[in-house]
Protein backbone atom coordinates (compact mmCIF):
# COMPACT_ATOMS: atom_id res chain seq x y z
CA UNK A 1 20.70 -0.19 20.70
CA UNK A 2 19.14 -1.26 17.42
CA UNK A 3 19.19 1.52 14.79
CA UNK A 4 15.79 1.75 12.63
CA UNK A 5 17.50 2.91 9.05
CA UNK A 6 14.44 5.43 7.33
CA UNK A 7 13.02 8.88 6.91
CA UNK A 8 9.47 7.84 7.73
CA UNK A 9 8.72 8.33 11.49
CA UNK A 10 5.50 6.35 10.69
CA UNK A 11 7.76 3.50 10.13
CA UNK A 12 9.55 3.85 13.92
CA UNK A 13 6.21 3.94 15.55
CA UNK A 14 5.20 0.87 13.99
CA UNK A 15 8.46 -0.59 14.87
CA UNK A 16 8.37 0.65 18.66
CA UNK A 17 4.96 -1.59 18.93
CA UNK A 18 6.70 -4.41 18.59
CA UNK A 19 9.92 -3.60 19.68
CA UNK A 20 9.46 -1.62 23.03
CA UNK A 21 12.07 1.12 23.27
CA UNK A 22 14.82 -1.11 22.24
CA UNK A 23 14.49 0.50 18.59
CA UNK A 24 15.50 4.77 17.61
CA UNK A 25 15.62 5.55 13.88
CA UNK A 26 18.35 6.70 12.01
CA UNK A 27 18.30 8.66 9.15
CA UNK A 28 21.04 7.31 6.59
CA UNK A 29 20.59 7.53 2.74
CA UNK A 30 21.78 4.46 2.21
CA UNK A 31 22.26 3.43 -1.92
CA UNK A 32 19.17 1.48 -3.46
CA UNK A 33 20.23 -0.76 -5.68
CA UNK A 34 17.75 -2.12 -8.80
CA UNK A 35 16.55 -5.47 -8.01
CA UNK A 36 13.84 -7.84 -9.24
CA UNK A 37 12.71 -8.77 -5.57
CA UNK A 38 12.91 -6.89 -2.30
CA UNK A 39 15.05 -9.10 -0.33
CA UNK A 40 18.76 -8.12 -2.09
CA UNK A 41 17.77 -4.07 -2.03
CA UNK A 42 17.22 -4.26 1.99
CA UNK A 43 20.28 -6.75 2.08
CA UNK A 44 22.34 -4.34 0.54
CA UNK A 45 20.96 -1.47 2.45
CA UNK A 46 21.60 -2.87 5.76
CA UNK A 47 25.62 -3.92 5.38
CA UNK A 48 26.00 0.09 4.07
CA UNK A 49 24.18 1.07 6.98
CA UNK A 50 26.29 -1.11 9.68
CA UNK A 51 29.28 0.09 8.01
CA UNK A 52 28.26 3.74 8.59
CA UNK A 53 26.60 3.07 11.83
CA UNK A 54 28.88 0.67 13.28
CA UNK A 55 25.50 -0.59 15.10
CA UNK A 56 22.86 -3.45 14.80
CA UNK A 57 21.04 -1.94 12.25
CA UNK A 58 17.59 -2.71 10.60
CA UNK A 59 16.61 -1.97 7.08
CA UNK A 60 13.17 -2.77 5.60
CA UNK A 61 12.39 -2.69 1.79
CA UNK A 62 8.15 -2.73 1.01
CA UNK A 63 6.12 -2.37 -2.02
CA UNK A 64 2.58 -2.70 -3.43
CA UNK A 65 2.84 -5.79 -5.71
CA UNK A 66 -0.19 -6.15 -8.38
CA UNK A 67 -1.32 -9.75 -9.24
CA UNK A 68 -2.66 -8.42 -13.65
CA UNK A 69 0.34 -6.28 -13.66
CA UNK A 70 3.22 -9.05 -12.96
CA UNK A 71 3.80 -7.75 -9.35
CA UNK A 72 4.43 -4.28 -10.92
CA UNK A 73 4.87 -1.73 -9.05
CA UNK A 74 6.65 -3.94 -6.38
CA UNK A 75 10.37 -2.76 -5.68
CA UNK A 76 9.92 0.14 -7.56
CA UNK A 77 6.83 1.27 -5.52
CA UNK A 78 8.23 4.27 -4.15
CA UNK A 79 9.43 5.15 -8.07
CA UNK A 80 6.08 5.02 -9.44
CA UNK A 81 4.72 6.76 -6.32
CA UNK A 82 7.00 9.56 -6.84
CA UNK A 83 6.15 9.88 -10.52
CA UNK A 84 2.96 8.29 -11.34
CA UNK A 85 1.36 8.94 -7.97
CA UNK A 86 -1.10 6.94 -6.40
CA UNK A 87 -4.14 7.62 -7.69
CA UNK A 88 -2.69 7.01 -11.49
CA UNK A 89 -2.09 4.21 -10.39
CA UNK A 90 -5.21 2.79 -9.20
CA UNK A 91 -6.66 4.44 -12.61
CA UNK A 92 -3.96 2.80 -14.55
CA UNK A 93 -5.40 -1.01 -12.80
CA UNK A 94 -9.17 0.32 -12.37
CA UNK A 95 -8.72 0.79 -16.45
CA UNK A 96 -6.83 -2.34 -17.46
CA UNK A 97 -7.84 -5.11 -15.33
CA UNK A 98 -11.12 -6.13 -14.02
CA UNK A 99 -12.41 -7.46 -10.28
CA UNK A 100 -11.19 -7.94 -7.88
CA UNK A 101 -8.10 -6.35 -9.11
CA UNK A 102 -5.62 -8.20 -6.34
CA UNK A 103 -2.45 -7.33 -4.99
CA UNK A 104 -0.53 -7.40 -2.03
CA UNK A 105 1.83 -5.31 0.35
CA UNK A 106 5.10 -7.06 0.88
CA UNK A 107 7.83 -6.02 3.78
CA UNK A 108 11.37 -7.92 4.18
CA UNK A 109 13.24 -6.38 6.91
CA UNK A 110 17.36 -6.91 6.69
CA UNK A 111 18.95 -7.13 10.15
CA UNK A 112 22.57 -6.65 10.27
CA UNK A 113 24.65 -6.71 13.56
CA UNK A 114 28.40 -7.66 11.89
CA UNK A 115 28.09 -11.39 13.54
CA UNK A 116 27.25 -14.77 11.75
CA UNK A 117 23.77 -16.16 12.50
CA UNK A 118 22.83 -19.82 13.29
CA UNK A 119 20.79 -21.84 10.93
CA UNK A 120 17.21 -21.05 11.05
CA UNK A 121 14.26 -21.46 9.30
CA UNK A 122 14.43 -17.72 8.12
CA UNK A 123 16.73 -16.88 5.25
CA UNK A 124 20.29 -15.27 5.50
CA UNK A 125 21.67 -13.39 2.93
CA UNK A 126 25.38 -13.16 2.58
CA UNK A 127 26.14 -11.72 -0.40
CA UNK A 128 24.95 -9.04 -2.66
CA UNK A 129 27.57 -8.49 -5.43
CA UNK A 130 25.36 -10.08 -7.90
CA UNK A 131 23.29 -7.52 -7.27
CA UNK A 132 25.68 -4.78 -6.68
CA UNK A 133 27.27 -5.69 -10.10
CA UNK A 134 24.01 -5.07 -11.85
CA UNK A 135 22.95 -1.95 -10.65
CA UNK A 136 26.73 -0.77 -12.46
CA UNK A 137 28.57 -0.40 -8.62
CA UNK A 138 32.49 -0.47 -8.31
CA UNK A 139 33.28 -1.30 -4.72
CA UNK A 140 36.21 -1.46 -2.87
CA UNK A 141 37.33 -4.29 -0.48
CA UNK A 142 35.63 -3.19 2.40
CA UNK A 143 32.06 -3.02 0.67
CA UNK A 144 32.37 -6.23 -1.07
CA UNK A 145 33.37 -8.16 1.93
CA UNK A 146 30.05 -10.14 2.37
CA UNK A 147 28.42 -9.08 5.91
CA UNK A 148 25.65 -11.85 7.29
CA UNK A 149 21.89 -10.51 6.83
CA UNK A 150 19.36 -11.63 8.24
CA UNK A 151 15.49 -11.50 6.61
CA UNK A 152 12.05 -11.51 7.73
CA UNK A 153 9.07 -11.22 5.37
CA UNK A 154 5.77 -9.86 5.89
CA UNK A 155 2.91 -10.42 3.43
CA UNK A 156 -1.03 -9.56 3.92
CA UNK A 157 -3.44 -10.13 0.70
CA UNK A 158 -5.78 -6.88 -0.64
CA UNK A 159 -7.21 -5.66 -3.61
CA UNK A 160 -7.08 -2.30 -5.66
CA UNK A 161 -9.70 0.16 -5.14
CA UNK A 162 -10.38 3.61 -5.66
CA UNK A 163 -8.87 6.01 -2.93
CA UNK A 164 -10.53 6.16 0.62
CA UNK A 165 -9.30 7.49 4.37
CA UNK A 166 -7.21 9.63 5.35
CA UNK A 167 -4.73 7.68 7.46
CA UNK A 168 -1.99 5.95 7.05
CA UNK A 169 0.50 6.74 4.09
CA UNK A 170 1.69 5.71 0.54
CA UNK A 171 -1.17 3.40 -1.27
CA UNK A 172 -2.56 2.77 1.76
CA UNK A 173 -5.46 4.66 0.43
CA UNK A 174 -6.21 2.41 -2.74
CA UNK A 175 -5.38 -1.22 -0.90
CA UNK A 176 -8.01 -2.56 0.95
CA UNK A 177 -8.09 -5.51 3.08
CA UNK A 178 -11.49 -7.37 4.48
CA UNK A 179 -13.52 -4.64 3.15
CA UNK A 180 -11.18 -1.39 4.69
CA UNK A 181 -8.13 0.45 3.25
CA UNK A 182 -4.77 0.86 5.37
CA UNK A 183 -5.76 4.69 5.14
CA UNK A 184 -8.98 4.14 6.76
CA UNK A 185 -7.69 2.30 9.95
CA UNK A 186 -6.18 3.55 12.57
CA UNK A 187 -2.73 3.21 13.51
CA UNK A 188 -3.36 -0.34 15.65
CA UNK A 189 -5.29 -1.29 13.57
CA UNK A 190 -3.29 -1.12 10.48
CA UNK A 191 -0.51 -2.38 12.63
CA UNK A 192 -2.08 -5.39 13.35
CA UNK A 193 -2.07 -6.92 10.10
CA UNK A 194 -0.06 -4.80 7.83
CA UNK A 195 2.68 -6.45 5.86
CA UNK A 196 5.44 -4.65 8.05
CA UNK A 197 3.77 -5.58 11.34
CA UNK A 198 4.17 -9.09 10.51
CA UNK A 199 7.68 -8.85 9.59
CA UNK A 200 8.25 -6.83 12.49
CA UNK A 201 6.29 -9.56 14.85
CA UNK A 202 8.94 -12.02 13.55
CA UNK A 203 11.74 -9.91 14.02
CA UNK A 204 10.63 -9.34 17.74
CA UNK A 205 10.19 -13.03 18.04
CA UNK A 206 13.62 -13.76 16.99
CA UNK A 207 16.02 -10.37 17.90
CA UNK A 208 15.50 -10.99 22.26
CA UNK A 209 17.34 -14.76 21.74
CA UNK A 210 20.08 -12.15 19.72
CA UNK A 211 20.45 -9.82 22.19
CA UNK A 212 21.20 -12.69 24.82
């Protein structure tokens, strides 16, 4: 059975669409690291997670990533959600850069089952004590012992605008796409093209040749 790692039940359903029943979440605080990109903090997130779980395991890292800001908040979306909030930050862009104010969501799930992978077009990650080391980690054998990950991304294209629906979660209220936010579609909608669908469509794609 493949273990969704989050708190966010949101995230499961989403998952399930995708991924039948062959998916049930579990809730594991795993440590995340500081990183400049996403792909290293779910890397890291999914070897602690296997190591507690002892099961195929699936960690996904996401943020909101503004074009006049540099990407910021990216990784440390949840951060500036937490203490900003999101509607200081849409003032914060509304105030400092001008239309059509883009950005874009950004997923990259980590799958991690203990087993090598073959070469693929998708990226594997086998090693995060780079990163480890920077966020100011001592590890023991065990944890530094490099565990294949593999990574699918998931990208869709928006703009910054002031808050609308009620759906949805996060900034999904202040990112529209084609005219609507996340937070005013509905939840198959949203699916459909949201940055963690398409990871998750990948994943699907690829995990039924893994389970084999």
């Amino acid at each position: 059975m493949l273990r969704y790692v989050t708190t966010n039940e949101g995230k499961v359903r989403e998952a399930l669409d995708y991924l039948d029943d062959d998916v049930t979440q579990l809730d594991f605080d795993y440590t995340e690291v500081q990183a400049a990109e996403l792909g290293p903090i779910a890397a890291h997130g999914a070897r602690e997670a296997y190591r507690y779980a002892g099961e195929p395991v699936l960690v996904d890292d996401a943020g909101l990533f503004i074009g006049g800001f540099d990407g910021f908040p990216g990784p440390y979306s949840s951060y500036a959600e937490d203490t900003l909030g999101v509607e200081a930050v849409y003032r914060l862009a509304a105030a400092e850069l001008d239309e059509p104010r883009r950005a874009s969501f950004r997923c990259v799930l980590a799958y991690c089952d203990g087993e090598e992978f073959e070469a693929s077009p998708d990226p594997i990650d086998r090693d995060d004590r780079t990163v480890a080391a920077a966020h100011g980690a001592e590890q023991d054998a065990q944890e530094t012992e490099a565990l294949p990950v593999k990574l699918f991304t998931g990208v869709v294209n928006g703009r910054i605008v002031a808050p609308r629906g009620d759906g949805g979660f996060g900034y999904d209220p202040i990112f529209e796409h084609d005219g609507t936010t996340f937070a005013e579609m509905s939840a198959t909608e949203k699916n459909g093209i949201s940055h963690r669908g398409r990871a998750l469509a990948k994943f699907a794609t690829w995990y039924p040749e893994r389970t084999e």
